[in-house]
Structures are given as structure tokens and as C-alpha cells.
C-alpha atoms as a PDB file:
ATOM      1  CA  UNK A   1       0.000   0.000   0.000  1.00  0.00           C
ATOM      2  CA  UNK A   2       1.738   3.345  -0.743  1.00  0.00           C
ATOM      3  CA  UNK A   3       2.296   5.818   2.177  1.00  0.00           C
ATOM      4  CA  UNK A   4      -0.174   8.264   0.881  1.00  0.00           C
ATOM      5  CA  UNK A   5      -3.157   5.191  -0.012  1.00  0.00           C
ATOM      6  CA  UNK A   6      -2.352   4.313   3.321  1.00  0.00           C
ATOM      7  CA  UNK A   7      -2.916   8.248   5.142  1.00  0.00           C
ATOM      8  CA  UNK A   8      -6.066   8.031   3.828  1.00  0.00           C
ATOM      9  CA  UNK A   9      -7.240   4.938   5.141  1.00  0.00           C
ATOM     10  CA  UNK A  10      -6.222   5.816   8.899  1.00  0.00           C
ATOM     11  CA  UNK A  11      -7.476   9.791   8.714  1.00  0.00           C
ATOM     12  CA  UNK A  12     -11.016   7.794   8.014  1.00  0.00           C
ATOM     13  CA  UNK A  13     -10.127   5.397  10.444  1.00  0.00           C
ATOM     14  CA  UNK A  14      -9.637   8.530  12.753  1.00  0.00           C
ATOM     15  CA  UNK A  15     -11.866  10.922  11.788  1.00  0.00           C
ATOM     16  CA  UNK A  16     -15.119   7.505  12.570  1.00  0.00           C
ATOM     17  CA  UNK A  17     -13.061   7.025  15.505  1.00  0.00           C
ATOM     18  CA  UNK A  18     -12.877  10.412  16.918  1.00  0.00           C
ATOM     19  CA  UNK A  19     -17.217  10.332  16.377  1.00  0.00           C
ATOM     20  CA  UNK A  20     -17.135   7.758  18.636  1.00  0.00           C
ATOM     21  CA  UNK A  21     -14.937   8.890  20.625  1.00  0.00           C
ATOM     22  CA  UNK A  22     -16.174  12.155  21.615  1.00  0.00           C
ATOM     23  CA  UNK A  23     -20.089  10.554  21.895  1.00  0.00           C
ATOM     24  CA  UNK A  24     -18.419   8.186  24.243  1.00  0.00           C
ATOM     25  CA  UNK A  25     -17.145  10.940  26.527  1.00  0.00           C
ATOM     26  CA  UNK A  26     -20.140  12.910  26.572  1.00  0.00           C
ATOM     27  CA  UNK A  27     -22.110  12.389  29.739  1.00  0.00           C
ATOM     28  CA  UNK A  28     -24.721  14.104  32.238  1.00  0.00           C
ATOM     29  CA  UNK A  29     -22.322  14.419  34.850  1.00  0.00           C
ATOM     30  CA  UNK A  30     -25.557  13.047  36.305  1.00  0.00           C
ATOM     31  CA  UNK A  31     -26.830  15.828  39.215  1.00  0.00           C
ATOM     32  CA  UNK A  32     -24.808  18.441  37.538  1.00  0.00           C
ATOM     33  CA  UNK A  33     -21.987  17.036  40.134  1.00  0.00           C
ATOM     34  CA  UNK A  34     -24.394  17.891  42.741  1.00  0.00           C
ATOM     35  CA  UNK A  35     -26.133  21.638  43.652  1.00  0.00           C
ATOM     36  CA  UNK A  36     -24.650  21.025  47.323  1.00  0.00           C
ATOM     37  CA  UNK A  37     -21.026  21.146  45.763  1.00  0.00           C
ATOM     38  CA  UNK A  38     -20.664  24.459  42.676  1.00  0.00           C
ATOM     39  CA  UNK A  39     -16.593  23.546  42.197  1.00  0.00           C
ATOM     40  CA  UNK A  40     -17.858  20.028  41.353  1.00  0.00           C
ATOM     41  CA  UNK A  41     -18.098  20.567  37.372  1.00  0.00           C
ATOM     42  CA  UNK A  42     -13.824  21.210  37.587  1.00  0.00           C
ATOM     43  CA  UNK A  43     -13.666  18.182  39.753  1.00  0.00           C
ATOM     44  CA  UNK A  44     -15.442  15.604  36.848  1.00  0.00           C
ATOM     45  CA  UNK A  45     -13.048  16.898  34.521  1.00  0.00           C
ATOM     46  CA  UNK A  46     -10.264  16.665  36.384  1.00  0.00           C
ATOM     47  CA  UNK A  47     -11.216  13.126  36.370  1.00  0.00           C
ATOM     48  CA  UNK A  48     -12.058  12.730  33.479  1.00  0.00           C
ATOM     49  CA  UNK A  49      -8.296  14.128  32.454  1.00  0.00           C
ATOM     50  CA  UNK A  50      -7.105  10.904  33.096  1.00  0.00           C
ATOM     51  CA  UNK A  51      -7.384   9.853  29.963  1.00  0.00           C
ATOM     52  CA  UNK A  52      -5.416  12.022  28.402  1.00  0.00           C
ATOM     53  CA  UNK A  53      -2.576  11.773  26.125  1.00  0.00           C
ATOM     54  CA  UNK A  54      -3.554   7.766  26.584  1.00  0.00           C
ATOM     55  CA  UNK A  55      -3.760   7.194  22.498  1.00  0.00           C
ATOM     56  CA  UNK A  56      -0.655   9.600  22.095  1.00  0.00           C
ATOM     57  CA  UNK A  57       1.434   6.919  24.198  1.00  0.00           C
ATOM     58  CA  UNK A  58       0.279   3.944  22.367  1.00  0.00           C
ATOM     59  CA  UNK A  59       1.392   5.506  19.287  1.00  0.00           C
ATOM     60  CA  UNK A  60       4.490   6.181  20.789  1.00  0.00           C
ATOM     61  CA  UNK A  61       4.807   3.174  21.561  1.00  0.00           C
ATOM     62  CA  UNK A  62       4.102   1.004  18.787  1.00  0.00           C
ATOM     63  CA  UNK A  63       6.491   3.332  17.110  1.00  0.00           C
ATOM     64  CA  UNK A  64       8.927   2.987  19.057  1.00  0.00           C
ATOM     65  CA  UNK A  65       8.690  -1.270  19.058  1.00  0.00           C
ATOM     66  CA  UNK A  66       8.761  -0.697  15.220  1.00  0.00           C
ATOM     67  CA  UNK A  67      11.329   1.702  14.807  1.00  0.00           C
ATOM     68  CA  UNK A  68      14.022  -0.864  16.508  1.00  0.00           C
ATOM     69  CA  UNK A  69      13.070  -3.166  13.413  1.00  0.00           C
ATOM     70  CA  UNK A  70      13.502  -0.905  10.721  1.00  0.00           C
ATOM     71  CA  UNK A  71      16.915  -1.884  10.646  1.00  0.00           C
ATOM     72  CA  UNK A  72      17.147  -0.627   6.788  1.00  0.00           C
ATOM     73  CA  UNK A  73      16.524   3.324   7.721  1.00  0.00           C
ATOM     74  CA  UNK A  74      19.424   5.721   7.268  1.00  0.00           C
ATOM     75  CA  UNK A  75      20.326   7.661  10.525  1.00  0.00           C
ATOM     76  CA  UNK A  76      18.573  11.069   8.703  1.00  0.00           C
ATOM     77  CA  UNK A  77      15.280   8.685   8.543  1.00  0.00           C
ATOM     78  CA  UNK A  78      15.788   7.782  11.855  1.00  0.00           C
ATOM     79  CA  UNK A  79      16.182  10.715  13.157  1.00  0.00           C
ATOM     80  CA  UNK A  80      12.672  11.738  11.451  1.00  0.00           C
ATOM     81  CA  UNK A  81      10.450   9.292  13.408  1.00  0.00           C
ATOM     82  CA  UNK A  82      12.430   9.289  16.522  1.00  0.00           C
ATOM     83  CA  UNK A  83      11.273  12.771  16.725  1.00  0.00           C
ATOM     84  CA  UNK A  84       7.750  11.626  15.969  1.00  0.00           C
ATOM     85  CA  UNK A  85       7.739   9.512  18.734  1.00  0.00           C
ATOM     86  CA  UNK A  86       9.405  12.770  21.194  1.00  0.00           C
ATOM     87  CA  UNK A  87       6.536  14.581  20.191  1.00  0.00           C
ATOM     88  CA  UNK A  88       4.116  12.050  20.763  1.00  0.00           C
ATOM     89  CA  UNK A  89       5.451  11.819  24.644  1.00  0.00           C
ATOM     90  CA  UNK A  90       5.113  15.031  25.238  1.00  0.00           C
ATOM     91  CA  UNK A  91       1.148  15.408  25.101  1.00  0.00           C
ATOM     92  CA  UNK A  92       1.501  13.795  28.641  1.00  0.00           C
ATOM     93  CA  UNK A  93       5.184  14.354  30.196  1.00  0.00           C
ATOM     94  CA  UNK A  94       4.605  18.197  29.097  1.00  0.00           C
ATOM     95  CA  UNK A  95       1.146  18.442  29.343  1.00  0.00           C
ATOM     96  CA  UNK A  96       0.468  20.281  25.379  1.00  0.00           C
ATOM     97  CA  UNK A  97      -0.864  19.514  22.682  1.00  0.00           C
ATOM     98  CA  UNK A  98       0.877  17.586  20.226  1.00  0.00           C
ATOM     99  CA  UNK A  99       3.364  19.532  17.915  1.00  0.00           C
ATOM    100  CA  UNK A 100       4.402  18.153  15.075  1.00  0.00           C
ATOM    101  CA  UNK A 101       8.258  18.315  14.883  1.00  0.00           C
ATOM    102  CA  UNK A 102       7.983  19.392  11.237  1.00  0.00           C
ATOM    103  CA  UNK A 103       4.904  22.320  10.757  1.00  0.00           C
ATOM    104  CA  UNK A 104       4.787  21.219   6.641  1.00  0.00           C
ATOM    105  CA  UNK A 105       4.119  17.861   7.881  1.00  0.00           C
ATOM    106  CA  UNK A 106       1.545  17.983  10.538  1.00  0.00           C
ATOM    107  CA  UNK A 107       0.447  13.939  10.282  1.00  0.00           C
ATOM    108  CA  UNK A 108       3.990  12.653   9.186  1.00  0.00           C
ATOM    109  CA  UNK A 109       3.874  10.051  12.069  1.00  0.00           C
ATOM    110  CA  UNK A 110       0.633   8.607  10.742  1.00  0.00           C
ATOM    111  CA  UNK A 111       2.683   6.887   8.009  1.00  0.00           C
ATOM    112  CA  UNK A 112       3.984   4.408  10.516  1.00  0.00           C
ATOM    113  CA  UNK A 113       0.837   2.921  10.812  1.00  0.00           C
ATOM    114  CA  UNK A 114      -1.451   0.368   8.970  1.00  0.00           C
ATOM    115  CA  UNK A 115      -4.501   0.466   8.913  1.00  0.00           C
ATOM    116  CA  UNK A 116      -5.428  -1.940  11.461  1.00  0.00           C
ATOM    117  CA  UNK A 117      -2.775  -0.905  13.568  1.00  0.00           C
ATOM    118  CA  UNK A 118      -4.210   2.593  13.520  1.00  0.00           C
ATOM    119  CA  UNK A 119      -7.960   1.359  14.119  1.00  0.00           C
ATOM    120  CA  UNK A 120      -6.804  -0.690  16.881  1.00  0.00           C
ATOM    121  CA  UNK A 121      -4.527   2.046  19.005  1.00  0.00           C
ATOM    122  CA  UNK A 122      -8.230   3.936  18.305  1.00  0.00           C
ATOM    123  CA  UNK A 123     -10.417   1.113  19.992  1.00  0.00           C
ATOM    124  CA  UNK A 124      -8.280   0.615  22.857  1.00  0.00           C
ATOM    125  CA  UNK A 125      -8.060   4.737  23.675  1.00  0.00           C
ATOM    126  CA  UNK A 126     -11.932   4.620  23.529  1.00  0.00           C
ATOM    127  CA  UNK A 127     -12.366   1.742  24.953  1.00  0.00           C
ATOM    128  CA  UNK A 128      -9.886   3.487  28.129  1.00  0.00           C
ATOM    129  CA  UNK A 129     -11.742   6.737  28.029  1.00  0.00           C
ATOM    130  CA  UNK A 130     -15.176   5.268  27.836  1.00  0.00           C
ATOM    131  CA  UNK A 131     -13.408   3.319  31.570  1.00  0.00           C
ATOM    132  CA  UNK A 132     -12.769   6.708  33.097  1.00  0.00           C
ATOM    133  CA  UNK A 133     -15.859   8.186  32.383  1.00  0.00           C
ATOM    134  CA  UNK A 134     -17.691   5.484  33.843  1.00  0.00           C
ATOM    135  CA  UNK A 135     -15.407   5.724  37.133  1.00  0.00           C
ATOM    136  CA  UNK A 136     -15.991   9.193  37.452  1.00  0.00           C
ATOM    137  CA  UNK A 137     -19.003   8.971  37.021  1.00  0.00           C
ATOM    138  CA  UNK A 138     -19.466   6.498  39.554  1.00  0.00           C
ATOM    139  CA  UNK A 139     -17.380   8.757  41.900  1.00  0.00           C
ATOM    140  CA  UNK A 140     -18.759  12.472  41.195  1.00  0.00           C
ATOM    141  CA  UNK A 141     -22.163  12.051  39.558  1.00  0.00           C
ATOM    142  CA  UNK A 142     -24.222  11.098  42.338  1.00  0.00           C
ATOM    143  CA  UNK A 143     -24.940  12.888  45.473  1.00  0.00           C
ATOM    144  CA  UNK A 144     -26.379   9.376  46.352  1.00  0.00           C
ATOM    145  CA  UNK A 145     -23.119   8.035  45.785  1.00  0.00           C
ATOM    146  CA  UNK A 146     -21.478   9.751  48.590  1.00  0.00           C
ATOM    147  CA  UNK A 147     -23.855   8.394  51.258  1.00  0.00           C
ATOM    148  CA  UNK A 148     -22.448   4.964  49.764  1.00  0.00           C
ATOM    149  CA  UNK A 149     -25.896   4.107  47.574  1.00  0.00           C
ATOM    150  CA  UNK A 150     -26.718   4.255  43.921  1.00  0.00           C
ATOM    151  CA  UNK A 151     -30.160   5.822  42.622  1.00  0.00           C
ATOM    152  CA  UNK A 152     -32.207   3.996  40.601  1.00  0.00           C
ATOM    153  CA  UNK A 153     -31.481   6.382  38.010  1.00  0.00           C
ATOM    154  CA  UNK A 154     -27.904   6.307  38.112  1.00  0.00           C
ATOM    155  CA  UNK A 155     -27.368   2.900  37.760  1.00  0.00           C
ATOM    156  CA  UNK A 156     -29.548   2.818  34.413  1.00  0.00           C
ATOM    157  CA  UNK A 157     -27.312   5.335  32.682  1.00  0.00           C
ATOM    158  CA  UNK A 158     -24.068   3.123  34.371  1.00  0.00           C
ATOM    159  CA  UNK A 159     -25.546   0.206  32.861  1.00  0.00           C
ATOM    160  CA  UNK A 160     -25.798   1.974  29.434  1.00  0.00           C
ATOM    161  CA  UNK A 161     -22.211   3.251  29.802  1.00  0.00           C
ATOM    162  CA  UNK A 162     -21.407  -0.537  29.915  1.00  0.00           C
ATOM    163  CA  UNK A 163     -23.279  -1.597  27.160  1.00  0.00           C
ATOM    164  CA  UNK A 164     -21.717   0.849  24.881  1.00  0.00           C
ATOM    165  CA  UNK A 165     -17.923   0.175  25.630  1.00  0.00           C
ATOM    166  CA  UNK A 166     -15.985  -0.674  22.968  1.00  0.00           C
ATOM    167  CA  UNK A 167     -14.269  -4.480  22.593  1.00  0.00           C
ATOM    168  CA  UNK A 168     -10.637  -3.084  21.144  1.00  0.00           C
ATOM    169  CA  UNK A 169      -8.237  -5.405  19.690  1.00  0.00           C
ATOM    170  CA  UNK A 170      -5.011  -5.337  21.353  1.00  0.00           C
ATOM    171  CA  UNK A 171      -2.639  -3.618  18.997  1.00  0.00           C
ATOM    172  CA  UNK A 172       0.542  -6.037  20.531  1.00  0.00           C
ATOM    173  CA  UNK A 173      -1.014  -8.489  19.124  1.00  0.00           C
ATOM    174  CA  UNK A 174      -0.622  -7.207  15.286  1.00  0.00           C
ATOM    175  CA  UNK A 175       2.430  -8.499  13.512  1.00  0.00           C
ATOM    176  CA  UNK A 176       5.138  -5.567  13.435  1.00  0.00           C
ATOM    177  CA  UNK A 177       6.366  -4.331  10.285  1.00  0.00           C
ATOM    178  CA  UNK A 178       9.579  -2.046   9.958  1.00  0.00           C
ATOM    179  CA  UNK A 179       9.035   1.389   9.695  1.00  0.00           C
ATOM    180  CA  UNK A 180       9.244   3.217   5.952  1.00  0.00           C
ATOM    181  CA  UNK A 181      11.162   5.587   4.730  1.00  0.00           C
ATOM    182  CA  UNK A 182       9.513   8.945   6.040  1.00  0.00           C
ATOM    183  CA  UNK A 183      11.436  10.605   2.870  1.00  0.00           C
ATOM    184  CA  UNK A 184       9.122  10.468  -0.345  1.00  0.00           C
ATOM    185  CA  UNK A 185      10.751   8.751  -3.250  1.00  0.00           C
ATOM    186  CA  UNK A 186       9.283  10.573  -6.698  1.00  0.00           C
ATOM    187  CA  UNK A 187       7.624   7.870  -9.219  1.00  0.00           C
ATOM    188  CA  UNK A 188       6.194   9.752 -11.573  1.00  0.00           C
ATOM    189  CA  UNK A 189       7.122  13.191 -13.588  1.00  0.00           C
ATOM    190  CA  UNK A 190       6.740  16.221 -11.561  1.00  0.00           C
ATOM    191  CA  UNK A 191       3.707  17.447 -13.097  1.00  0.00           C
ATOM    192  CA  UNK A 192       1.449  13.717 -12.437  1.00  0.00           C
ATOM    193  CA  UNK A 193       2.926  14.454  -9.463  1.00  0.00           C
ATOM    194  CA  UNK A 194       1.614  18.034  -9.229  1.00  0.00           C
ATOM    195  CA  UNK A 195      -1.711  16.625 -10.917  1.00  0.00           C
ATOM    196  CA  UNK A 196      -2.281  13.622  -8.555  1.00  0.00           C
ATOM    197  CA  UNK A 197      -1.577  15.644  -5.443  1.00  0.00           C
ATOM    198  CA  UNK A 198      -4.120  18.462  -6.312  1.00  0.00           C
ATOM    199  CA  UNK A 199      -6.279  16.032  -6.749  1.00  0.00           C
ATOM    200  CA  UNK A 200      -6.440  14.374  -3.870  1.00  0.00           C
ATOM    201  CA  UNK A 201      -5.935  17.171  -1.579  1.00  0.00           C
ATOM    202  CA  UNK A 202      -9.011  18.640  -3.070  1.00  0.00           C
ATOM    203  CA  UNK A 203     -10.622  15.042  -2.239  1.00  0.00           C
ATOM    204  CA  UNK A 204      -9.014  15.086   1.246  1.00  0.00           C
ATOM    205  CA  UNK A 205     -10.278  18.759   1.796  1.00  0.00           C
ATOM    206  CA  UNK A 206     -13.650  18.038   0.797  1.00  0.00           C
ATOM    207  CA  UNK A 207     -13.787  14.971   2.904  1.00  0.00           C
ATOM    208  CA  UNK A 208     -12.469  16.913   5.816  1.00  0.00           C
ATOM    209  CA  UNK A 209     -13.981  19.917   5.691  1.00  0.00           C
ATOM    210  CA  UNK A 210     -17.678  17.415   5.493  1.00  0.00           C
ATOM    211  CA  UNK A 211     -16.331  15.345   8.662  1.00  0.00           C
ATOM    212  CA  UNK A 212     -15.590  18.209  10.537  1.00  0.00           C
ATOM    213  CA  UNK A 213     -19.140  19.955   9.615  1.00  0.00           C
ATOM    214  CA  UNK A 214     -21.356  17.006  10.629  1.00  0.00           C
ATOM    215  CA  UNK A 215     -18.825  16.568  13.810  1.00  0.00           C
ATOM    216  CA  UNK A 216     -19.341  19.610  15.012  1.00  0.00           C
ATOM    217  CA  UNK A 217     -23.102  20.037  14.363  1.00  0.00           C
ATOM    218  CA  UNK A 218     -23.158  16.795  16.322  1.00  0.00           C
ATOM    219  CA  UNK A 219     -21.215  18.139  19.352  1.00  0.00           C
ATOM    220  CA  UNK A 220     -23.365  21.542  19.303  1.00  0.00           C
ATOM    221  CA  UNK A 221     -26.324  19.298  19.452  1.00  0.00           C
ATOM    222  CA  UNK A 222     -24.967  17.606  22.299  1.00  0.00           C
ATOM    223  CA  UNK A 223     -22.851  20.369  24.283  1.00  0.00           C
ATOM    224  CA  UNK A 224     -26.311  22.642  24.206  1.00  0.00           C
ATOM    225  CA  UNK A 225     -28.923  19.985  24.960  1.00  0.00           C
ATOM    226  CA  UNK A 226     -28.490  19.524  28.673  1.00  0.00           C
ATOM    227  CA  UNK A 227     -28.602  23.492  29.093  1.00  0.00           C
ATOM    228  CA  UNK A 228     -31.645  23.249  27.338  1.00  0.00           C
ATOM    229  CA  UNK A 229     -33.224  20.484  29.121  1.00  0.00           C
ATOM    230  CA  UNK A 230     -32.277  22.354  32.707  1.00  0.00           C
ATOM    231  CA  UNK A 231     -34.184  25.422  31.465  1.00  0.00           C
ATOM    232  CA  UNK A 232     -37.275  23.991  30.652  1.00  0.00           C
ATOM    233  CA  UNK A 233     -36.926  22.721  34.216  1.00  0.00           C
ATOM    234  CA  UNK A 234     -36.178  25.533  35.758  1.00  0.00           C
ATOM    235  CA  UNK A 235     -38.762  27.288  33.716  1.00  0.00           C
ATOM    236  CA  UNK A 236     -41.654  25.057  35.006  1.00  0.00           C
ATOM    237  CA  UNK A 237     -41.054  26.412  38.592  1.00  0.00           C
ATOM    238  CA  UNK A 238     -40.808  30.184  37.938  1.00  0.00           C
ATOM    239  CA  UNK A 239     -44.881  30.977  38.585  1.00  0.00           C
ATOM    240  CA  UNK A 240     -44.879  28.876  41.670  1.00  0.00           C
ATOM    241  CA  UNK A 241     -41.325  31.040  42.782  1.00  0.00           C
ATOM    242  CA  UNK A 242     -41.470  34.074  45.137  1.00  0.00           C
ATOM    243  CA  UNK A 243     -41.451  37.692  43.314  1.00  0.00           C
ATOM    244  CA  UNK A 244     -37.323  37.665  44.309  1.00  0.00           C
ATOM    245  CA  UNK A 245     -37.221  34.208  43.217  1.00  0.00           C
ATOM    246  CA  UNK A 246     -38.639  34.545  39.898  1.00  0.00           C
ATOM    247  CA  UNK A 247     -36.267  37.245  38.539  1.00  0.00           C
ATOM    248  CA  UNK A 248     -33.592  35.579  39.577  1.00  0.00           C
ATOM    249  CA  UNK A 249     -34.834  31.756  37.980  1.00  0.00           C
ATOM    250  CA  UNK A 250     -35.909  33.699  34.935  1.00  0.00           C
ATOM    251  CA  UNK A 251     -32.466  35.589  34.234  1.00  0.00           C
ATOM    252  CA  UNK A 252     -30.901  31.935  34.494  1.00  0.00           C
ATOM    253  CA  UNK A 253     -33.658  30.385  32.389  1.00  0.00           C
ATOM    254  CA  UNK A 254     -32.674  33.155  29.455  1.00  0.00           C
ATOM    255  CA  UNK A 255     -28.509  32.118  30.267  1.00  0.00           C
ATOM    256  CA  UNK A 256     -29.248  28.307  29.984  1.00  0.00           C
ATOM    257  CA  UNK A 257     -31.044  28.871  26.853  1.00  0.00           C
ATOM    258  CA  UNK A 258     -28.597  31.162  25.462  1.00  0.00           C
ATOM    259  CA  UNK A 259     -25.848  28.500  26.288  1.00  0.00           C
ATOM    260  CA  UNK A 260     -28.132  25.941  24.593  1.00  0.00           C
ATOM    261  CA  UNK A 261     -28.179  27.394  21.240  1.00  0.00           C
ATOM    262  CA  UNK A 262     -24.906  28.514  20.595  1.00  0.00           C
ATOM    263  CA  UNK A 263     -23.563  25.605  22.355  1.00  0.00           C
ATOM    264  CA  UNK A 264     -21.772  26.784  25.248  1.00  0.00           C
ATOM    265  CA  UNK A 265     -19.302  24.976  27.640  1.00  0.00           C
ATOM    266  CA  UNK A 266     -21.270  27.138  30.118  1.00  0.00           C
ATOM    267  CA  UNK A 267     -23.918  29.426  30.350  1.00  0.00           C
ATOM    268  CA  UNK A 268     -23.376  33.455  30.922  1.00  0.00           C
ATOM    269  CA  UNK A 269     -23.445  34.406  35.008  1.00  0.00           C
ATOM    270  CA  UNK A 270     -25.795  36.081  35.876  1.00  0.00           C
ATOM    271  CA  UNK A 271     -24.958  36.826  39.563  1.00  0.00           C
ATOM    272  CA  UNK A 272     -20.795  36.883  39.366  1.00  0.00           C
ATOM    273  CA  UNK A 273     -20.764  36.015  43.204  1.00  0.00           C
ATOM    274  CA  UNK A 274     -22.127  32.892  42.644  1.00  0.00           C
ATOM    275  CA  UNK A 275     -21.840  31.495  38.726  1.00  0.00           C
ATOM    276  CA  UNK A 276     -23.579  28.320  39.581  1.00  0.00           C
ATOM    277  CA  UNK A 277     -26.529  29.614  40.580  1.00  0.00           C
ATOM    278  CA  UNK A 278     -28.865  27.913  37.860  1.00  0.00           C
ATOM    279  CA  UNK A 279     -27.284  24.397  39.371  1.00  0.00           C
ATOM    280  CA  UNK A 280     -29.499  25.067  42.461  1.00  0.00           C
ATOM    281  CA  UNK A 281     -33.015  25.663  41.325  1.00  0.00           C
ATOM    282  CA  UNK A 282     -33.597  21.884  40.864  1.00  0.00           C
ATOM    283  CA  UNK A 283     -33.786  19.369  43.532  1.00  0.00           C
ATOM    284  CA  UNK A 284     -31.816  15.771  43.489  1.00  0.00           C
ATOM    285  CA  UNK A 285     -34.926  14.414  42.026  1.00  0.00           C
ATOM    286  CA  UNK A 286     -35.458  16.678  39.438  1.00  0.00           C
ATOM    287  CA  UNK A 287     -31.670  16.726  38.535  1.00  0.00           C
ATOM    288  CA  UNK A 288     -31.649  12.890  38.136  1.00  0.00           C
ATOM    289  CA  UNK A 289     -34.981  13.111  35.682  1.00  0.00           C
ATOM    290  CA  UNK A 290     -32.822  15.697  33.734  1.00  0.00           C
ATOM    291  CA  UNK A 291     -29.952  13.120  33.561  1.00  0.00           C
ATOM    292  CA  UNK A 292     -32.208  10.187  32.681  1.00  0.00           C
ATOM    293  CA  UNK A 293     -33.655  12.112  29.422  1.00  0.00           C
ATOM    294  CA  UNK A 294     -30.335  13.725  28.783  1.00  0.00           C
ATOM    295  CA  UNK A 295     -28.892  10.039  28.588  1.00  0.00           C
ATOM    296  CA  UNK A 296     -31.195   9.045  26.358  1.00  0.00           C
ATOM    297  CA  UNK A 297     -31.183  11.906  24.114  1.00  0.00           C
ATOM    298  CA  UNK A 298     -27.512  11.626  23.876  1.00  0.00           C
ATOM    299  CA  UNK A 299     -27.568   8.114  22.637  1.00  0.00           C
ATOM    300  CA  UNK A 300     -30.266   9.088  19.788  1.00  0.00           C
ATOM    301  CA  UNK A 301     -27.913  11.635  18.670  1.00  0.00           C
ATOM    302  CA  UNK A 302     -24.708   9.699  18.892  1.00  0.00           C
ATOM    303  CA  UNK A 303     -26.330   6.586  16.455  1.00  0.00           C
ATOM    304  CA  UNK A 304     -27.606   9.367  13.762  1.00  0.00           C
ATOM    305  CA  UNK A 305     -24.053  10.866  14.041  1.00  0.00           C
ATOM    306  CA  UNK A 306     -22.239   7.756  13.468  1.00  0.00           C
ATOM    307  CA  UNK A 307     -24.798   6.731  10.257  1.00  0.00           C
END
């Protein structure tokens, strides 16, 4: 398969993967991490960081197993994926993003890959992050949880997080292949060369540039609908609310639904002092019925992402 065939094949591999991925770590964070506890939304994600860097070090890895195969690579080529592999490490010993070593090539280390070593490192990630979230979960997303019980309610959407995990194949157990050449070798004249690479950037482009749309549409769907579902919560109690209470629920009501259709990480304060104000208008019961439909929602919109 030629390198470039075979960049293809995993970016698809990726860009399914990173759909399921991201559907996988979207939860409720059931009670909203609890209205007795406002810091709680930085604690889930702090757990939830855990998994982080996770896929970056089983690249690394597998490159690394590879590269002291590839007995046929000249020092200079060497050098190249040794510095793939650096870069790869630090997403978690420097705590970044990853940088690719060379800007011009941004994906150069994805040419060390096949495609079902790429589509495995991908299943066991998810399958890892899909782990954490359920721990956390199990740890931060019910108030019941700290008394040492589990509502009815939460064990439902625990069970679901089960059902869904991914069954990875272990990429170990894939036959290792020494690493190519990360220098391309011309075959044809430079302008097929010219010709074939417009081409299939333009392909790649459009292909990208489609993923990415229906991606993020997905995620705004998702990121916004538990705002949305907390305000038409919220919004059933305001006539029953005191005069002082009603302005107050209201101005949160308009900030949840704000953050619901533009798809905010959070909604606007409205009282600075206390930014998690809209978190306490609901009782535990209420919450949990929010987290219930939320959970359900979520997996609706996952399966018509993924078609």
C-alpha cells in the first residue's frame, strides 16, 4: 500500500473514531456534580483528564517497538520518526498539545501505521476513556453516591455506559512491520505528481472539511442539549417562585437557553458572586430526571451521528 493510499485509510479510520470517541465521553455528569457542591463541574473533569494523552502513548509506543526493526533506515530517517515519537510523549510528560516536529508535515507520524494498527490504538483509547468516564461517574455524579448508595437512576445510565464500551483489539497483538522511509521517493514526472496531489488534496479537503461539519453540528447538538433540558426545568417552577425568586430563575432560564443554542461549555453568570446559581433551582430528584432524558437523548444523537 503506498504511504499516501495508506494516510487516507487511517485519517477515516480517525476521523469515525474520533465520532465515537467524543459521543463516548459525553455524559450528564448526572446531578450536575451535585447543587450542594458548585466547584464540582472542575472536579469531573479533572477526572475525566485521566485519559489524556492515553492514544498519544500507544502511538508512541508502537512506534517505538517498530522503529528498533527498521533496521534498513538511514540515521537522517531515523532521526525523522524518533522525533515523531518525542513529540508524541510530550502530550503527557509536558502536558500540550501535540506539535508536530515538522509544521509542513503535521500527520507525518501517521505513516507508521497500517490500517489496522491505527484502528486498533483507536479502539483501545476509547475503549480506556469510555473506563474513566464510567469511574468518574461512579465517583462524582451522584450525590447518592457519597452516602455509599446508587439511585435507581444512576445505575440505568451506568448500565448503558457498559453496554456501549468498545471491545478493542489489542494492537501487541498485530504483527510488526519495519518502519518506511519517512522521505518520499518521486515515481512519476513532476507534473502527475503536481496533478495527482491536487487532486487528492481537493478530495481530502472536501472529505475533511464534510467530517468536521457534521462533527461539530453533532457536538453543538450535544454540548447545548443539557442546558436546554435544565431550562425547561427551571422554567416550570418560575410561577410557583417568590417575586425575588422569579427574577432571579428567569435571568438563568434566558442564560441556559442562550448556552443551549450557541452551544456553550457554560452558560453566561448572571450573579458573578455565585456562577452556579442555575445548578441550584432543581432538587436531586429533578436533577436525576434531567440526567435520565439527557442520557437518552444523547444516545439518539450519537447513532444518527455515526450513520
Amino acid at each position: 500500500m503506498r504511504r499516501s493510499t495508506r494516510r487516507h485509510a487511517v485519517v477515516a479510520v480517525l476521523l469515525c473514531s474520533c465520532l465515537g470517541t467524543d459521543a463516548a465521553l459525553a455524559q450528564p455528569l448526572s446531578y450536575w456534580l451535585g447543587a450542594y457542591k458548585l466547584d464540582g463541574l472542575s472536579t469531573f473533569a479533572a477526572c475525566q483528564n485521566q485519559a489524556r494523552g492515553f492514544r498519544e502513548t500507544l502511538m508512541a509506543d508502537r512506534l517505538g517497538k517498530k522503529l528498533e526493526i527498521s533496521t534498513a533506515l538511514t540515521p537522517a530517517e531515523r532521526k525523522v520518526w524518533q522525533d515523531d515519537i518525542a513529540a508524541l510523549r510530550d502530550v503527557v510528560d509536558k502536558h500540550i498539545a501535540y506539535k508536530a516536529p515538522d509544521p509542513s508535515k503535521p500527520q507525518q507520524y501517521l505513516d507508521g501505521f497500517t490500517t489496522d494498527e491505527f484502528r486498533a490504538i483507536q479502539q483501545m483509547s476509547t475503549r480506556f476513556s469510555q473506563e474513566i468516564n464510567l469511574k468518574c461517574e461512579q465517583k462524582y455524579g451522584d450525590i447518592a453516591s457519597k452516602k455509599g448508595e446508587t439511585t435507581e437512576s444512576a445505575a440505568k445510565l451506568q448500565a448503558r455506559m457498559r453496554a456501549t464500551m468498545v471491545e478493542p483489539t489489542d494492537v501487541n497483538s498485530l504483527p510488526l512491520q519495519a518502519l518506511p522511509s519517512p522521505f518520499p521517493k518521486p515515481e512519476a514526472s513532476p507534473a502527475e505528481q503536481l496533478a495527482a496531489t491536487t487532486a487528492q488534496s481537493r478530495a481530502a479537503m472536501a472529505s475533511s472539511q464534510a467530517a468536521v461539519t457534521r462533527t461539530t453540528s453533532c457536538m453543538a447538538q450535544m454540548t447545548g442539549l443539557r442546558w436546554g433540558l435544565m431550562a425547561d426545568k427551571i422554567q416550570a417552577k418560575v410561577a410557583g417562585a417568590g417575586t425575588d425568586q422569579r427574577a432571579k430563575m428567569e435571568a438563568d432560564v434566558k442564560a441556559l437557553r442562550t448556552a443551549a443554542e450557541q452551544g456553550l461549555a457554560q452558560p453566561p453568570a448572571t450573579d458573578p458572586a455565585n456562577p452556579y446559581r442555575f445548578m441550584t433551582w432543581l432538587s436531586n430528584e429533578e436533577n436525576a430526571a434531567v440526567a435520565t432524558e439527557y442520557g437518552t437523548k444523547v444516545a439518539a444523537l450519537t447513532a444518527s451521528c455515526t450513520k
